[in-house]
Structures are given as C-alpha cells and as structure tokens.
C-alpha atoms as a PDB file:
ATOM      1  CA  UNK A   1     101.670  90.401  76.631  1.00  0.00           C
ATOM      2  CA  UNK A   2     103.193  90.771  80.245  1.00  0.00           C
ATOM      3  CA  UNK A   3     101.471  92.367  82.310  1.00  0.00           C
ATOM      4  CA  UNK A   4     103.727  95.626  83.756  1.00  0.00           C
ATOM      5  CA  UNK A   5     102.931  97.483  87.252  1.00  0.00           C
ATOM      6  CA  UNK A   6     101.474 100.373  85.165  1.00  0.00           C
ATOM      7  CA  UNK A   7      99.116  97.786  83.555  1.00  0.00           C
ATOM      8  CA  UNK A   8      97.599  96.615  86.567  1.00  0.00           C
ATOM      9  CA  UNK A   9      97.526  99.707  88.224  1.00  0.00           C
ATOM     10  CA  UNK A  10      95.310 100.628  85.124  1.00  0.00           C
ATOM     11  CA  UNK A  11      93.139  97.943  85.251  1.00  0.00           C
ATOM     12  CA  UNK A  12      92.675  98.270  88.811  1.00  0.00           C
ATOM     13  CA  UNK A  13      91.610 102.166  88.891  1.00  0.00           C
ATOM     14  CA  UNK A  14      88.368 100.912  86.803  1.00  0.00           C
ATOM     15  CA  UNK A  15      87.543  98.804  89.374  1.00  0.00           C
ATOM     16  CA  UNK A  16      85.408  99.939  93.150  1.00  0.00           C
ATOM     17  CA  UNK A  17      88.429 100.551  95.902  1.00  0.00           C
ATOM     18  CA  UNK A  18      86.174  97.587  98.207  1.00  0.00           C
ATOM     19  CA  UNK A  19      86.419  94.980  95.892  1.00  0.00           C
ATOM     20  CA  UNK A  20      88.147  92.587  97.237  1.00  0.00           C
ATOM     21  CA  UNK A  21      91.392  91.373  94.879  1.00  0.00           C
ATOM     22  CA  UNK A  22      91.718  87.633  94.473  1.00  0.00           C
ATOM     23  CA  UNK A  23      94.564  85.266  93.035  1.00  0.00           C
ATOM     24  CA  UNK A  24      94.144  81.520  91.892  1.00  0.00           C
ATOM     25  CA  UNK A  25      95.845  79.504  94.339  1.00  0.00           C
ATOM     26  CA  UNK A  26      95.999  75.640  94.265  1.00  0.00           C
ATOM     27  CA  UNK A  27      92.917  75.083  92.229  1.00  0.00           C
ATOM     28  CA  UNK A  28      91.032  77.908  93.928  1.00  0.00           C
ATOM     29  CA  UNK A  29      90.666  81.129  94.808  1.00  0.00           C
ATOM     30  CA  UNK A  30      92.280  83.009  97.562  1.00  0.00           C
ATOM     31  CA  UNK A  31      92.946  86.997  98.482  1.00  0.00           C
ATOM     32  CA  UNK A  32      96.194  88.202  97.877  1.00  0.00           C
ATOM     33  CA  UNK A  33      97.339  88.716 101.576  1.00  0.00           C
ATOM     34  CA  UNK A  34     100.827  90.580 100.566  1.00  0.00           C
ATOM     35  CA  UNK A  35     103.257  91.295  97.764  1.00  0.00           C
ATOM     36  CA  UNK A  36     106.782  90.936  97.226  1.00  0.00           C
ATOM     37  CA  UNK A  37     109.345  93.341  95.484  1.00  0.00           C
ATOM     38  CA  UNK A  38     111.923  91.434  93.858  1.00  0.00           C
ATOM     39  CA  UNK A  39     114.414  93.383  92.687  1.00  0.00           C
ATOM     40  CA  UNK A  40     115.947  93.004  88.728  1.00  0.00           C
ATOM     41  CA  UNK A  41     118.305  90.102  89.128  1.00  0.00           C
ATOM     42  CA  UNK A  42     120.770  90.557  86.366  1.00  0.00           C
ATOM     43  CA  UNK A  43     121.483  91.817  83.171  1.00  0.00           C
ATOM     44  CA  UNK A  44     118.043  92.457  81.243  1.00  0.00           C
ATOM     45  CA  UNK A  45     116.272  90.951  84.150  1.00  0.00           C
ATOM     46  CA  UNK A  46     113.138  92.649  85.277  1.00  0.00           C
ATOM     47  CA  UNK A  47     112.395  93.397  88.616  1.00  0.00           C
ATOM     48  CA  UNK A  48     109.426  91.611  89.816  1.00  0.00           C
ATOM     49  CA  UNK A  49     106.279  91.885  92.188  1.00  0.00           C
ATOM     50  CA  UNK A  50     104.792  88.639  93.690  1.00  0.00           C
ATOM     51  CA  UNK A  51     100.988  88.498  94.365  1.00  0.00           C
ATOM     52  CA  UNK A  52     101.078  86.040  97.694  1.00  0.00           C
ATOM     53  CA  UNK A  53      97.821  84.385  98.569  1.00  0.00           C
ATOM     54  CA  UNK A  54      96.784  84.459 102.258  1.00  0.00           C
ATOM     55  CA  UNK A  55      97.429  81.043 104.206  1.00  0.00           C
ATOM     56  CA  UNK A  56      93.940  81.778 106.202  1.00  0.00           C
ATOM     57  CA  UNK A  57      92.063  80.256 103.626  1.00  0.00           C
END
C-alpha cells in the first residue's frame, strides 16, 4: 500500500508532538529537515511530498 498524506498524518497524531521524525538517508538515519510539494505531473499522476533529510548530519 502507498502511503497517502492522510495516512501519515494518522500515524503521526499517535505519536508525542517532541519526537523527533527521522528518514533513512544513505545507510543511516537523518531528520527530515524540509519537505517538498510536487505538484501532479500529468494525467493520473499524483501529486507528491518529498521527505528531505538535513545536510547537518
């Protein structure tokens, strides 16, 4: 299943607002830093968000 906006918004509501939100990043971990909207790109295309890792680590 693909995970959906609504899905992870779900699964993060369960979770303490403090916690810190990581992403696995070249082997790793790292904390997301940012996102990025990407709009749909076509026909039947979804739009997209983009968990980006922070570069401090």
């Amino acid at each position: 299943m693909t995970m959906i906006v609504a899905h992870l918004m779900e699964a993060l509501r369960s979770l303490p607002p403090d916690a810190v939100v990581l992403i696995e990043c070249d082997g790793g971990l790292s904390r997301v830093d940012a996102l990025d909207f990407v709009a749909a790109q076509g026909v039947g295309a979804p739009a997209e968000v983009i968990l980006l890792p922070s570069l401090d680590e």
